[in-house]
Protein backbone atom coordinates (compact mmCIF):
# COMPACT_ATOMS: atom_id res chain seq x y z
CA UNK A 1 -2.33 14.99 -28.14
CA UNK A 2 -5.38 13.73 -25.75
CA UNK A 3 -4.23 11.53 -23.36
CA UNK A 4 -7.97 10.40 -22.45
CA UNK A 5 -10.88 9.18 -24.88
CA UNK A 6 -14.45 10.07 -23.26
CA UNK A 7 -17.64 8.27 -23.85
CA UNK A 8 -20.68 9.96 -22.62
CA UNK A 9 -22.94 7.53 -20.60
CA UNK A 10 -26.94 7.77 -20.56
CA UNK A 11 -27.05 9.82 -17.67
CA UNK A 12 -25.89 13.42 -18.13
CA UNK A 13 -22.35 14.15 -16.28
CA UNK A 14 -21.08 10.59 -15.69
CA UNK A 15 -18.84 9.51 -18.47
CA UNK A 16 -16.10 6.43 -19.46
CA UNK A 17 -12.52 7.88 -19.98
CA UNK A 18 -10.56 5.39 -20.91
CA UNK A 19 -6.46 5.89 -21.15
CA UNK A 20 -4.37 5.95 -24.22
CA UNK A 21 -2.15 3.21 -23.81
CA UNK A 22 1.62 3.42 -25.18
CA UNK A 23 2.94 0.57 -25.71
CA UNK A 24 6.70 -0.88 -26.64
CA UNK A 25 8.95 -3.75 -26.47
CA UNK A 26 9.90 -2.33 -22.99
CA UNK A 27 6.35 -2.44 -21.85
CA UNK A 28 3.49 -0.04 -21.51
CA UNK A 29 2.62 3.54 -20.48
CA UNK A 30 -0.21 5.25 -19.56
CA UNK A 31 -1.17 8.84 -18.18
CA UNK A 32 -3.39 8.08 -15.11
CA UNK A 33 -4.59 11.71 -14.17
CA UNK A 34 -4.74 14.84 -16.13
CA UNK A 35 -6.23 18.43 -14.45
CA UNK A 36 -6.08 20.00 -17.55
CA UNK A 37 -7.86 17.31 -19.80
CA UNK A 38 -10.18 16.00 -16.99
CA UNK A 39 -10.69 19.48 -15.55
CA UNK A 40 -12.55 20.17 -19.62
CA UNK A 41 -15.05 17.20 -18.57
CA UNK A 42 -15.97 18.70 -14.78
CA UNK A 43 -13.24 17.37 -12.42
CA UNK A 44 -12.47 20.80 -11.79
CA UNK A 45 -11.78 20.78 -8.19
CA UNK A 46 -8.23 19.45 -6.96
CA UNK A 47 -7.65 16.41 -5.81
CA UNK A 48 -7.83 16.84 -1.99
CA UNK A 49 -7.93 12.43 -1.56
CA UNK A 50 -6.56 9.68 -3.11
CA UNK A 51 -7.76 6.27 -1.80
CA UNK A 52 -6.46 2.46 -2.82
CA UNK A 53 -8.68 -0.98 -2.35
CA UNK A 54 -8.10 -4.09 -2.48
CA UNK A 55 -10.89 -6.93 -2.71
CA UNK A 56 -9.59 -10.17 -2.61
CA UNK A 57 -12.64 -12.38 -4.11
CA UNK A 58 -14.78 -12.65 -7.24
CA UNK A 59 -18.27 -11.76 -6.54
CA UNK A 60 -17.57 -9.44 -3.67
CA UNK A 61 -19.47 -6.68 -3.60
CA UNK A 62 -18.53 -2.86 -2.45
CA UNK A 63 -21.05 0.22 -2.04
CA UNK A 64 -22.74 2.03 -2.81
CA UNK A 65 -21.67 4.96 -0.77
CA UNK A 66 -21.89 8.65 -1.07
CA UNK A 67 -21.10 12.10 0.66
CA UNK A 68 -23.57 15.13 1.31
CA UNK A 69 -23.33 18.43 1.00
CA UNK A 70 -20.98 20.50 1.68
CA UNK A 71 -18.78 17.12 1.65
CA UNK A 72 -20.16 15.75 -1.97
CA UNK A 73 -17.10 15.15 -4.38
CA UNK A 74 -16.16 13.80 -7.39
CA UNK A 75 -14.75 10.60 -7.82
CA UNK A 76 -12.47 9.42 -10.51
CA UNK A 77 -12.17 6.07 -10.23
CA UNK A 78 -9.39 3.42 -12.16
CA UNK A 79 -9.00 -0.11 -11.76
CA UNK A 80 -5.47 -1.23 -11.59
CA UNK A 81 -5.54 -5.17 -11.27
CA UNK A 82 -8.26 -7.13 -12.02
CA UNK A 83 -11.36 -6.61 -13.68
CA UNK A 84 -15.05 -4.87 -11.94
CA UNK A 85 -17.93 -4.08 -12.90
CA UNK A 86 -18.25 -0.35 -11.27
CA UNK A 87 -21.43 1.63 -10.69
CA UNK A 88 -22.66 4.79 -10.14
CA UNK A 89 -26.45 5.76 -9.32
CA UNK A 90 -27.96 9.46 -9.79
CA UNK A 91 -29.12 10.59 -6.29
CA UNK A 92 -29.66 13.98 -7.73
CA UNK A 93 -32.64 15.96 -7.09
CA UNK A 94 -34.70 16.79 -9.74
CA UNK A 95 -32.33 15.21 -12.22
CA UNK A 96 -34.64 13.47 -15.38
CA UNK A 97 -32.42 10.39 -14.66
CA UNK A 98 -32.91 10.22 -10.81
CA UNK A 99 -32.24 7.16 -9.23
CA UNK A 100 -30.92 5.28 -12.85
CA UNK A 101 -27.80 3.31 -12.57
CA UNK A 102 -25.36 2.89 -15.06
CA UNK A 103 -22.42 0.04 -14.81
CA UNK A 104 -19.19 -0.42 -16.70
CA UNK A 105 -16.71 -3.12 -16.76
CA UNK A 106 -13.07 -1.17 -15.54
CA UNK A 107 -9.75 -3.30 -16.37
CA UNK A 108 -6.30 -3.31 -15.57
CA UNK A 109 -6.43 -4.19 -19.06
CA UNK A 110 -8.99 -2.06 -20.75
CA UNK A 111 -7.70 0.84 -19.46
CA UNK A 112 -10.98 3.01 -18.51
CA UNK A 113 -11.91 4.87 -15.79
CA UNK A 114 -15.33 6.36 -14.63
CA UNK A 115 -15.70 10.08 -13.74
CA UNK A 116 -18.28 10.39 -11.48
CA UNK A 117 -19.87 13.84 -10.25
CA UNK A 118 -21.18 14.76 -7.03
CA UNK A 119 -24.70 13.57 -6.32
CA UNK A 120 -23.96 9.84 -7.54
CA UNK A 121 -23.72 7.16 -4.91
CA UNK A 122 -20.91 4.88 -6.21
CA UNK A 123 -19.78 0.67 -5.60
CA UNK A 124 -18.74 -1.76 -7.66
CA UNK A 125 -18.17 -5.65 -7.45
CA UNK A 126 -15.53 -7.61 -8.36
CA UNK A 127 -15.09 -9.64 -11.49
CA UNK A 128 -12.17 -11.06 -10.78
CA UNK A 129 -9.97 -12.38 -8.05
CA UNK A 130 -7.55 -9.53 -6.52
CA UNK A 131 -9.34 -6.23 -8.01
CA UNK A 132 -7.03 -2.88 -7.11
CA UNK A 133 -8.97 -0.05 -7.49
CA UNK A 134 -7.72 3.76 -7.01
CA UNK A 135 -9.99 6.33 -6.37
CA UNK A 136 -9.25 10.30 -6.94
CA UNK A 137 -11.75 12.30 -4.84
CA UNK A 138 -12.50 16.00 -5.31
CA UNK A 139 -12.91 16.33 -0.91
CA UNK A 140 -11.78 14.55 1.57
CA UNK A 141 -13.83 11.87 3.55
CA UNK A 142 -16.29 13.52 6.28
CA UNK A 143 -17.57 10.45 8.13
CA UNK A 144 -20.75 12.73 9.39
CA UNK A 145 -21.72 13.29 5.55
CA UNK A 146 -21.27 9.78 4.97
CA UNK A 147 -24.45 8.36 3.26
CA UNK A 148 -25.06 4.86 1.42
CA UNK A 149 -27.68 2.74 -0.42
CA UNK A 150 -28.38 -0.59 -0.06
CA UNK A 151 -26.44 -2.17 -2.67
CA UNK A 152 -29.76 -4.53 -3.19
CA UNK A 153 -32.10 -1.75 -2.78
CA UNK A 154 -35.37 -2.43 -5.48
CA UNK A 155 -35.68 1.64 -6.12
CA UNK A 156 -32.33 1.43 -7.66
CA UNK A 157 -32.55 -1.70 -9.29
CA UNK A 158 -28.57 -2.87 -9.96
CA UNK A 159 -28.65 -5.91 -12.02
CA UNK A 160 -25.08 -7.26 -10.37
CA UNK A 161 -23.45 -9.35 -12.80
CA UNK A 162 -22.82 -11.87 -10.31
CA UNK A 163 -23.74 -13.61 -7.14
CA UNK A 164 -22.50 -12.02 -4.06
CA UNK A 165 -19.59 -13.91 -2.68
CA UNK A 166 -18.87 -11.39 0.46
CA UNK A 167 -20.11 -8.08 1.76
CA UNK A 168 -19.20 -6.52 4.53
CA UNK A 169 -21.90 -6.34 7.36
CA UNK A 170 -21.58 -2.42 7.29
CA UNK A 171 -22.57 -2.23 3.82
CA UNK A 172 -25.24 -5.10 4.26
CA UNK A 173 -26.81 -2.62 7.10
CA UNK A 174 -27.06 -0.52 4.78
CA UNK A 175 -31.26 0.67 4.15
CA UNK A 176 -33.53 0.88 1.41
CA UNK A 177 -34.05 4.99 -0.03
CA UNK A 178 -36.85 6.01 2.23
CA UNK A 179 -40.08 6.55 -0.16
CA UNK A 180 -39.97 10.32 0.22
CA UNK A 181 -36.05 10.39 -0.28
CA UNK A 182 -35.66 13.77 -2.96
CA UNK A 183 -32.33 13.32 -3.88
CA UNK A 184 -29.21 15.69 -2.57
């Protein structure tokens, strides 16, 4: 039986997987990570990093960061506690949705996660007081193929659900896509 239900998204290889829940009078249960049934939707590589945070305030906002090639990964990424409103942005080149966003709300109670490809910057902002998020990445963090866009940058466009409560300066130095920027 399929642990996961997927929901496409509009842009082509990001997608909602959200976790079948089993439930009792003892409590609940639910399969976080599956390499066969995730592996079917393109996490194929194995997990080489798995990274916690931990954002204390509604409104703050994380992101939206990215690696390059030969570092790009995949991120699977789960909300434990709380509730955020996660995003991932095409940075693809020559992709027909280049530079689109899409958002979705992740829960500790709704139970989905988003599976996002390489090639998608990725940040999210907090809904909620005390958000735990986990991340699953496909490579581990290479600080030199580190790249980021401004989480307020106009070619991208996020319409953030709320106003920013806290940022931290490093993503606030973030710049805007240069005007020539191709994608990765």
């Amino acid at each position: 039986m399929a642990q996961f239900k997927v929901s496409s998204t509009p842009i082509a290889g990001l997608a909602v997987v959200e976790r079948r829940r089993l439930e009792d009078r003892r409590g609940a249960f639910s399969r976080l990570y599956c390499a066969e049934e995730l592996g079917a939707l393109g996490l194929r590589l194995p997990i080489a990093q798995i990274n916690h945070s931990f954002t204390r305030r509604r409104g703050a906002v994380r992101g939206l960061h990215y690696q390059r090639p030969p570092h790009a990964e995949d991120k699977f990424v789960s909300c434990l506690r709380g509730e955020v409103f996660d995003v991932a942005v095409d940075l693809r080149r020559g992709s027909a949705t280049f530079l689109k966003w899409h958002g979705e709300r992740l829960s500790a109670a709704n139970g989905r996660s988003l599976l996002i490809p390489q090639g998608f910057a990725h940040g999210f902002q907090a809904l909620t007081d005390d958000c735990e998020l986990l991340y699953l990445h496909t490579r581990a963090y290479a600080p030199e193929a580190e790249g980021a866009v401004h989480v307020r940058d106009p070619a991208v466009g996020v319409e953030w659900p709320l106003p920013f409560t806290d940022i931290s300066e490093r993503d606030a130095g973030h710049g805007e896509l240069a005007p020539d920027f191709a994608g990765l």
